[in-house]
PDB file of N, CA and C in Angstrom:
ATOM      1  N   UNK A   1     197.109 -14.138 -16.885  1.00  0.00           N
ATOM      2  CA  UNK A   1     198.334 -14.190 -17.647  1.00  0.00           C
ATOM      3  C   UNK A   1     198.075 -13.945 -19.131  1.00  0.00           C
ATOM      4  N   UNK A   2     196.989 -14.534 -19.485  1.00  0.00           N
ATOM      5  CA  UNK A   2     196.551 -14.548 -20.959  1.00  0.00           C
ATOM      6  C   UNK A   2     196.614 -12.519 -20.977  1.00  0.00           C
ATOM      7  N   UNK A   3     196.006 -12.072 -20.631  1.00  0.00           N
ATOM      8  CA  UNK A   3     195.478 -11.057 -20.646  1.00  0.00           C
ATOM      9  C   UNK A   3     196.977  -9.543 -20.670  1.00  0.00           C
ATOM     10  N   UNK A   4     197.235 -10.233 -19.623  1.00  0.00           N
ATOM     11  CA  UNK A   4     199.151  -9.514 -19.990  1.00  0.00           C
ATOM     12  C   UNK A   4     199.866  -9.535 -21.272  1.00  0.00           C
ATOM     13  N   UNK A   5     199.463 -11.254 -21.470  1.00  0.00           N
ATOM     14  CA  UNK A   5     200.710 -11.165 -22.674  1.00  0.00           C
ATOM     15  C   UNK A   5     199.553 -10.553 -23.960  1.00  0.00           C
ATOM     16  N   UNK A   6     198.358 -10.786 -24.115  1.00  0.00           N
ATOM     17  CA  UNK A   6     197.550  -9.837 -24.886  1.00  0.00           C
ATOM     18  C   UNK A   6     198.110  -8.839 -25.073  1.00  0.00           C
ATOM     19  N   UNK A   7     197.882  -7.685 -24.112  1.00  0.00           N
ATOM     20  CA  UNK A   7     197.767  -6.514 -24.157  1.00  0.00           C
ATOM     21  C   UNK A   7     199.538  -6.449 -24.635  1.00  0.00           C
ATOM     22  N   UNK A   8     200.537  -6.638 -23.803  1.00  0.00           N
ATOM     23  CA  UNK A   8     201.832  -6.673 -24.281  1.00  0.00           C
ATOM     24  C   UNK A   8     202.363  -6.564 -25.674  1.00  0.00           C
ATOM     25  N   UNK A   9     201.577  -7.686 -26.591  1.00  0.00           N
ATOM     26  CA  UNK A   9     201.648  -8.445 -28.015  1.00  0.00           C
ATOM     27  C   UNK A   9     200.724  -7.082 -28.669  1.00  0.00           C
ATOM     28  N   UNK A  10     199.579  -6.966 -27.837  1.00  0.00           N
ATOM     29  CA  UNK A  10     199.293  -5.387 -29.153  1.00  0.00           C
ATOM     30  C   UNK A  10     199.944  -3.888 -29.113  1.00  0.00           C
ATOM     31  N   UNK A  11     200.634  -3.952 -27.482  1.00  0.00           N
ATOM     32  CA  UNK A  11     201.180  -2.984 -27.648  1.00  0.00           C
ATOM     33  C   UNK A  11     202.613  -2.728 -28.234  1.00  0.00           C
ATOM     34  N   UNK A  12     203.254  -3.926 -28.145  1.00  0.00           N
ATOM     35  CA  UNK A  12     204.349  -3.909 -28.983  1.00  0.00           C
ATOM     36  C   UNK A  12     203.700  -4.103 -30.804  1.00  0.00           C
ATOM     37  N   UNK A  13     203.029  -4.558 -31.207  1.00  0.00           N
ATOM     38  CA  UNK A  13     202.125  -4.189 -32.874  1.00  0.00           C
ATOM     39  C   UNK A  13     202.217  -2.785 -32.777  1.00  0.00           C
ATOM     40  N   UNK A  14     201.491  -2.055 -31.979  1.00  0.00           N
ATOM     41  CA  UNK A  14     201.207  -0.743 -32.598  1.00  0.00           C
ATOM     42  C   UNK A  14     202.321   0.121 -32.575  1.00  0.00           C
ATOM     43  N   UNK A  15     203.578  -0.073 -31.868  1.00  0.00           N
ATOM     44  CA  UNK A  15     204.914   0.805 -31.807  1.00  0.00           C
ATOM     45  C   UNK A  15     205.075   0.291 -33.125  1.00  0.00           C
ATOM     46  N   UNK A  16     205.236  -1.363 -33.584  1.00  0.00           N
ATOM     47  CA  UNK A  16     205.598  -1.344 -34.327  1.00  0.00           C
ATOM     48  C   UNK A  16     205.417  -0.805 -35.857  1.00  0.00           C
ATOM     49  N   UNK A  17     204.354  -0.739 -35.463  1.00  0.00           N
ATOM     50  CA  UNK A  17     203.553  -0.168 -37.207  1.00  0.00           C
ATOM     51  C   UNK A  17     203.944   1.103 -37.372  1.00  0.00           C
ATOM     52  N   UNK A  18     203.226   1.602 -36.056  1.00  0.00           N
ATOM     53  CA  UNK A  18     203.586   3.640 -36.566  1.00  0.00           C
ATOM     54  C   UNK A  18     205.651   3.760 -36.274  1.00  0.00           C
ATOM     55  N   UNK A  19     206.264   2.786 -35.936  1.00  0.00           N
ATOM     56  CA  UNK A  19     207.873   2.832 -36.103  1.00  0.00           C
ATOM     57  C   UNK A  19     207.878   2.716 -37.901  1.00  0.00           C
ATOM     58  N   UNK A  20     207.520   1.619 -38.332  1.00  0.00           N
ATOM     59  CA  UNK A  20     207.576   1.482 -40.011  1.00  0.00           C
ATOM     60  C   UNK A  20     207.224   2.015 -40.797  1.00  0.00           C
ATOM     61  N   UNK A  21     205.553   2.923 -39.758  1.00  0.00           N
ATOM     62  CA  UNK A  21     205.521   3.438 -41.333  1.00  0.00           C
ATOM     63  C   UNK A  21     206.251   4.857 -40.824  1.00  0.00           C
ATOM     64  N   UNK A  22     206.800   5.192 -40.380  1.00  0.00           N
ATOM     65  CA  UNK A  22     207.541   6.656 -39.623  1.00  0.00           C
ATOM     66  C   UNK A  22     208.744   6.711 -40.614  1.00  0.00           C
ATOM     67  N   UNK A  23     208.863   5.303 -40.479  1.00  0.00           N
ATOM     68  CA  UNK A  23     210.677   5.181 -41.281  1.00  0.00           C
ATOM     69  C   UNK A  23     210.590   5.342 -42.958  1.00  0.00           C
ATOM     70  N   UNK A  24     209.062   4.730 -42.893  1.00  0.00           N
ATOM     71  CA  UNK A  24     209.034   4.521 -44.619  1.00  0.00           C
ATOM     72  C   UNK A  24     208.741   6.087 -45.527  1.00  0.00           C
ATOM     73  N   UNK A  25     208.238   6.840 -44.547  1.00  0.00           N
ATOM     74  CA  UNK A  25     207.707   8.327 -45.197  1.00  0.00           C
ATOM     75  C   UNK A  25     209.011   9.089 -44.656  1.00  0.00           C
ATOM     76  N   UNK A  26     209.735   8.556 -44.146  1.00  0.00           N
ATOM     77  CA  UNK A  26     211.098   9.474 -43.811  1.00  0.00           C
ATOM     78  C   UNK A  26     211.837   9.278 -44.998  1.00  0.00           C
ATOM     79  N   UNK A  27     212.000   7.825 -45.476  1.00  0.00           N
ATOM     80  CA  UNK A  27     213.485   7.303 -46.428  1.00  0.00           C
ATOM     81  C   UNK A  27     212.938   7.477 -47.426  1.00  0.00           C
ATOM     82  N   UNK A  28     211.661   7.442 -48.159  1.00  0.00           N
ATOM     83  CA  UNK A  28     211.474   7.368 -49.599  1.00  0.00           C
ATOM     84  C   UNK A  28     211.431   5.903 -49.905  1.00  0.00           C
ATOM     85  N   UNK A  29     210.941   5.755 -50.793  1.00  0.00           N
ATOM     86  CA  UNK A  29     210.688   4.505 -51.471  1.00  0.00           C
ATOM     87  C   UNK A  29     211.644   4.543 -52.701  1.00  0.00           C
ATOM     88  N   UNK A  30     212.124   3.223 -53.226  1.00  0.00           N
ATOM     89  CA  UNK A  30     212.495   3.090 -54.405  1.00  0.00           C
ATOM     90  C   UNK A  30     212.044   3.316 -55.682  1.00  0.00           C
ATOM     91  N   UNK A  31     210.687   3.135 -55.926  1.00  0.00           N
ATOM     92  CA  UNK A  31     209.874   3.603 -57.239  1.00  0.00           C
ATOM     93  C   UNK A  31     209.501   4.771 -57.093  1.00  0.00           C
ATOM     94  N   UNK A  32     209.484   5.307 -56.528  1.00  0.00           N
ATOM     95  CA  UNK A  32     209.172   6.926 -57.017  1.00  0.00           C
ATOM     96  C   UNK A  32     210.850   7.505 -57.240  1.00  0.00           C
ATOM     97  N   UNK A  33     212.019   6.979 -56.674  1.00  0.00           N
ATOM     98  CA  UNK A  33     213.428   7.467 -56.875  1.00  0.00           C
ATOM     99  C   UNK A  33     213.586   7.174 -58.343  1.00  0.00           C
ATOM    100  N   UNK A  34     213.072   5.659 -58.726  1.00  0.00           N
ATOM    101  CA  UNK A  34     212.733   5.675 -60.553  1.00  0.00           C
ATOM    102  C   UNK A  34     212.103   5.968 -61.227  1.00  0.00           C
ATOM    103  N   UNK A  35     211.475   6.615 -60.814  1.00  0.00           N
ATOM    104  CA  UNK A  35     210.198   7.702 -61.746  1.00  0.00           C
ATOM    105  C   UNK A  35     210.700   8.410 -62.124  1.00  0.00           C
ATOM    106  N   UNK A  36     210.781   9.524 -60.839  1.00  0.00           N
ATOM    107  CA  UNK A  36     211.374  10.903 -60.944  1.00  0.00           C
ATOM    108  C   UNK A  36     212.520  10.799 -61.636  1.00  0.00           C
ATOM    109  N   UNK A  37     213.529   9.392 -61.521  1.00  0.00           N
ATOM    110  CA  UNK A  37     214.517  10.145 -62.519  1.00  0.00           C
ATOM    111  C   UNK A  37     214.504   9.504 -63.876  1.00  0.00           C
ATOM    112  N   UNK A  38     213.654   9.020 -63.738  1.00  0.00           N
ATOM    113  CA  UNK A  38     213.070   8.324 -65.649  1.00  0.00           C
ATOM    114  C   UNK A  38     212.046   9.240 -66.252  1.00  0.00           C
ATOM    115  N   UNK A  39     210.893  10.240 -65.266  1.00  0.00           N
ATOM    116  CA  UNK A  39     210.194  11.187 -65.869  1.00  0.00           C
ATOM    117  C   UNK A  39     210.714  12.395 -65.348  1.00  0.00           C
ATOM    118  N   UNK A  40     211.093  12.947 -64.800  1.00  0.00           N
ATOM    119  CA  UNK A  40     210.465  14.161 -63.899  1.00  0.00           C
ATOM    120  C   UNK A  40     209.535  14.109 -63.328  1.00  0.00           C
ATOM    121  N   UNK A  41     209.548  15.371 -62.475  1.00  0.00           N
ATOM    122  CA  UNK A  41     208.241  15.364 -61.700  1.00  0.00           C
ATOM    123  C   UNK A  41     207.258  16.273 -62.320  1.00  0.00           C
ATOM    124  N   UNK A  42     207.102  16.218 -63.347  1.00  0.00           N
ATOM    125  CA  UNK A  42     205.635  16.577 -64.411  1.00  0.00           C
ATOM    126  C   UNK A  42     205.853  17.670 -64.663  1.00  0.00           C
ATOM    127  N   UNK A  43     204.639  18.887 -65.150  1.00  0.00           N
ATOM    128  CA  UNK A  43     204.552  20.042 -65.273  1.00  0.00           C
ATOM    129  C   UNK A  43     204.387  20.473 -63.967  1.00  0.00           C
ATOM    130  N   UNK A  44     204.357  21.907 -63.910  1.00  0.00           N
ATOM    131  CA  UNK A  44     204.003  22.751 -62.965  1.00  0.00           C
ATOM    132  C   UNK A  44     202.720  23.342 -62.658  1.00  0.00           C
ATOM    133  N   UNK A  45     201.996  22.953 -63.750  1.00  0.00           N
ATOM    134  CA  UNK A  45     200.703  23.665 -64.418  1.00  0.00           C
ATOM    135  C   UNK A  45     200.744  24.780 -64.365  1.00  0.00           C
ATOM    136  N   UNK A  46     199.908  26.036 -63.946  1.00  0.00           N
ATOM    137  CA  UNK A  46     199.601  26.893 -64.283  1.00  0.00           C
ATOM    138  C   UNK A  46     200.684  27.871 -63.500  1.00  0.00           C
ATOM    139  N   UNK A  47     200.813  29.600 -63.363  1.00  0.00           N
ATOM    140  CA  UNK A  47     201.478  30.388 -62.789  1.00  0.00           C
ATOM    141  C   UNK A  47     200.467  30.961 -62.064  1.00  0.00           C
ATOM    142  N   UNK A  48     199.875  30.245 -60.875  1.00  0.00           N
ATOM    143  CA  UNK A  48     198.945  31.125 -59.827  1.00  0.00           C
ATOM    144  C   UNK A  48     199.422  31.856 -59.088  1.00  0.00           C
ATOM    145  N   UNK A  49     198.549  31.810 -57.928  1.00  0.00           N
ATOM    146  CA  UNK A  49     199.072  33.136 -57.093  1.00  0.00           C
ATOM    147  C   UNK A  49     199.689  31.707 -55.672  1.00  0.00           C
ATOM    148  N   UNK A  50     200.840  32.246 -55.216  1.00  0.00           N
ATOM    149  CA  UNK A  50     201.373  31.446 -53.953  1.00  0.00           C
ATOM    150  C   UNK A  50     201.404  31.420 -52.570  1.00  0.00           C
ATOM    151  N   UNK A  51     200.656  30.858 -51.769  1.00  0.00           N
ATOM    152  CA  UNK A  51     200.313  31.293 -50.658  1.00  0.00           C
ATOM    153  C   UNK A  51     200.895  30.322 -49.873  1.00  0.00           C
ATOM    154  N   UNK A  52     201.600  30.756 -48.504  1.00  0.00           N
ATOM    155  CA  UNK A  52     202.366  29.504 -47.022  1.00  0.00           C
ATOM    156  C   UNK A  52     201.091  29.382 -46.263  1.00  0.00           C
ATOM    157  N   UNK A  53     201.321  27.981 -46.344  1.00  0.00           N
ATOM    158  CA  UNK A  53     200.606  27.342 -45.276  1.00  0.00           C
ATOM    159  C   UNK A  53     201.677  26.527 -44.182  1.00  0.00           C
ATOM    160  N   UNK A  54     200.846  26.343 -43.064  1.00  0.00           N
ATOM    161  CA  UNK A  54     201.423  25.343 -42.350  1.00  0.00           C
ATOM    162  C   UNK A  54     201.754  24.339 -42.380  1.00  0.00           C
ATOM    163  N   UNK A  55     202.904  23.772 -42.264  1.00  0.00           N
ATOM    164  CA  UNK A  55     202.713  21.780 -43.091  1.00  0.00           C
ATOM    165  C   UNK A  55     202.797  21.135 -41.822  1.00  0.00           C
ATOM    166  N   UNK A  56     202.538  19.864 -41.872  1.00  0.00           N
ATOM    167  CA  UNK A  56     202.914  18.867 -40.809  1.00  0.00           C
ATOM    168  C   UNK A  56     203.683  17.763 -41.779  1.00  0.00           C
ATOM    169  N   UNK A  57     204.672  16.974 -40.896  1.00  0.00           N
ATOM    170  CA  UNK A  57     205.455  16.341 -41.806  1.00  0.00           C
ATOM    171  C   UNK A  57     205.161  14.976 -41.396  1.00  0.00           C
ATOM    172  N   UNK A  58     205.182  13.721 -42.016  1.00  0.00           N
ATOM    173  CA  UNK A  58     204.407  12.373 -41.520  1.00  0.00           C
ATOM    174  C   UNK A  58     204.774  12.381 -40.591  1.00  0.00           C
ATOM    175  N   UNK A  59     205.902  12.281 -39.924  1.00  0.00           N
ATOM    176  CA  UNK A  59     206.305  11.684 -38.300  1.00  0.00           C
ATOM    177  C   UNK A  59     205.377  12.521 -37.399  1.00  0.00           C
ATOM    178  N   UNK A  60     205.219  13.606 -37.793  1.00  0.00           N
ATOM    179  CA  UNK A  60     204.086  14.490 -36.685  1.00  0.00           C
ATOM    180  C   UNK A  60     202.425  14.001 -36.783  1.00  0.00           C
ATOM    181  N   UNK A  61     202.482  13.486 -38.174  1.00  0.00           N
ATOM    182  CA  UNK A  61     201.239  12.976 -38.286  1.00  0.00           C
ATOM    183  C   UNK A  61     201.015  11.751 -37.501  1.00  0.00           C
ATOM    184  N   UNK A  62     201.664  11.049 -37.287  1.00  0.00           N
ATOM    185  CA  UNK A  62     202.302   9.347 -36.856  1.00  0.00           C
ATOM    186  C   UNK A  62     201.809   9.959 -35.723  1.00  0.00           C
ATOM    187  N   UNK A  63     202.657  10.666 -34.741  1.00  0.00           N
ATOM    188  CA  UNK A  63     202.567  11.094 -33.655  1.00  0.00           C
ATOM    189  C   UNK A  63     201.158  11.591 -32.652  1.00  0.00           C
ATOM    190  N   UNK A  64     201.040  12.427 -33.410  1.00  0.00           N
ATOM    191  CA  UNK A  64     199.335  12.839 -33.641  1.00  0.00           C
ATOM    192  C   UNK A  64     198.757  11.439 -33.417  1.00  0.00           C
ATOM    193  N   UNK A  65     198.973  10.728 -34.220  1.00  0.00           N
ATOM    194  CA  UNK A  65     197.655   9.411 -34.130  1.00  0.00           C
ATOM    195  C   UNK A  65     198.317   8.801 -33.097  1.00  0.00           C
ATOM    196  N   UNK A  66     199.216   8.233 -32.899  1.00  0.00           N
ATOM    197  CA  UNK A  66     199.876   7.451 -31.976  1.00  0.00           C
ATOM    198  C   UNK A  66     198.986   7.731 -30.715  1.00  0.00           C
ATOM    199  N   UNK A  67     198.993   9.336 -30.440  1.00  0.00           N
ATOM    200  CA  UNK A  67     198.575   9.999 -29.106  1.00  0.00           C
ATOM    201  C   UNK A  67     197.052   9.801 -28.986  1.00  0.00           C
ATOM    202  N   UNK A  68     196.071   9.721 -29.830  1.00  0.00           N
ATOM    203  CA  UNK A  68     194.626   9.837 -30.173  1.00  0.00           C
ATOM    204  C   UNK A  68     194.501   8.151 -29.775  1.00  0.00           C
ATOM    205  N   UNK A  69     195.581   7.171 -30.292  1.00  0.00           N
ATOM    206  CA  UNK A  69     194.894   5.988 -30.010  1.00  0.00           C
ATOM    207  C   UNK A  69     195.189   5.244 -28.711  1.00  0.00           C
ATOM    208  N   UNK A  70     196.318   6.013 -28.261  1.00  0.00           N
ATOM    209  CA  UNK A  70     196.642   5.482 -26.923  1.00  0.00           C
ATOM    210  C   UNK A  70     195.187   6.496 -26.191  1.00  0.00           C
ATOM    211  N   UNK A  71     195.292   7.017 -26.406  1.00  0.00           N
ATOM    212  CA  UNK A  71     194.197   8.023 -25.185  1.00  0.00           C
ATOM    213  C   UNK A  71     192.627   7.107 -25.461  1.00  0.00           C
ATOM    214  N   UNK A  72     192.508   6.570 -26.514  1.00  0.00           N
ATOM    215  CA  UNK A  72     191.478   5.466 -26.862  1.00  0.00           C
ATOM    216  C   UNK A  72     191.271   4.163 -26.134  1.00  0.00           C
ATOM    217  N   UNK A  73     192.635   3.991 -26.029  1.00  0.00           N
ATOM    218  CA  UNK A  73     192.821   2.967 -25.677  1.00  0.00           C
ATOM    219  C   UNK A  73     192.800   2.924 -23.558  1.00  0.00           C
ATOM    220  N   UNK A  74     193.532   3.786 -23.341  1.00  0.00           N
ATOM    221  CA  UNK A  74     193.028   4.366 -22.064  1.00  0.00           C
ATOM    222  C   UNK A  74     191.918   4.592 -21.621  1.00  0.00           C
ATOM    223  N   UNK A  75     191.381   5.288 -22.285  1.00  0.00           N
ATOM    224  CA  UNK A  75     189.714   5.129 -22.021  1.00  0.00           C
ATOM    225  C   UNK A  75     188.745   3.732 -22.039  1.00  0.00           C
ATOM    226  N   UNK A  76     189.139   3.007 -23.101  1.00  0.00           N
ATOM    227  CA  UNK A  76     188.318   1.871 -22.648  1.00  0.00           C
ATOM    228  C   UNK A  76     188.803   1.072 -21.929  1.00  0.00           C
ATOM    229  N   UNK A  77     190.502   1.297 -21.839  1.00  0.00           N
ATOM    230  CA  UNK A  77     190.284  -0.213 -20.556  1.00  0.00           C
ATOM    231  C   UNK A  77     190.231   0.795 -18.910  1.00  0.00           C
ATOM    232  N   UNK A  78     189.730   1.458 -18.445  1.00  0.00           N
ATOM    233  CA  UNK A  78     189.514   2.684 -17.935  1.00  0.00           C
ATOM    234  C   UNK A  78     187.978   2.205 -17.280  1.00  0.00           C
ATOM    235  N   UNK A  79     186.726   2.608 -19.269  1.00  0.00           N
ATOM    236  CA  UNK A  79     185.661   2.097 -19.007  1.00  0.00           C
ATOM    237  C   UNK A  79     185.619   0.248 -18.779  1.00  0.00           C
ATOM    238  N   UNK A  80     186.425  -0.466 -18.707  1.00  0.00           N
ATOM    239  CA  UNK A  80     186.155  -2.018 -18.974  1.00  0.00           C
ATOM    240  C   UNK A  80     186.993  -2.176 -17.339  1.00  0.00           C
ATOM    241  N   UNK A  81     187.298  -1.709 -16.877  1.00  0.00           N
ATOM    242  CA  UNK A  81     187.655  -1.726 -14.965  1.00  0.00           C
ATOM    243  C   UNK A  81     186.748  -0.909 -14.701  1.00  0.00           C
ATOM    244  N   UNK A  82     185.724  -0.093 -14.267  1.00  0.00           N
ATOM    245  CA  UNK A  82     184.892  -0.053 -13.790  1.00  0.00           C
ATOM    246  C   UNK A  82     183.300  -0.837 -13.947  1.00  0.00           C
ATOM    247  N   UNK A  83     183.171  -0.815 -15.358  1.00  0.00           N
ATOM    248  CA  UNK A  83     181.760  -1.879 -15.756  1.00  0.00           C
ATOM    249  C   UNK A  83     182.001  -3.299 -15.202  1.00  0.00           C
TER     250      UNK A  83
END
């Protein structure tokens, strides 16, 4: 029983974390909303040359890890039922 509600209690932690921080890189924070409109957002520096790259946006990043640590996590209790 111990061992259920364990695993239960971390797996509801880790939705919860990558849920918060998903939400927090979605909405913006309040101090940078008072920066930017007490400074700007700086110079531009120089006039280089401009090149596209691919972006990933946090929630894909979230996601990405989400998937890497469950598959981690699969694996060892995977290896910890057979040893």
């Amino acid at each position: 029983m111990l061992r259920i509600t364990q695993t239960a209690f971390l797996s509801t932690l880790a939705v919860l974390t990558t849920a918060g921080a998903a939400s927090a890189q979605s909405r913006g924070w309040w101090f940078w909303d008072w920066y930017y409109e007490r400074w700007g957002h700086g110079s531009t520096g120089g006039s280089g040359n401009v090149s596209s790259v691919p972006e990933i946006d946090a929630s894909s990043g979230l996601l990405a890890l989400a998937a890497v640590m469950a598959m981690l996590a699969l694996a060892w209790e995977l290896k910890r039922r057979r040893g």
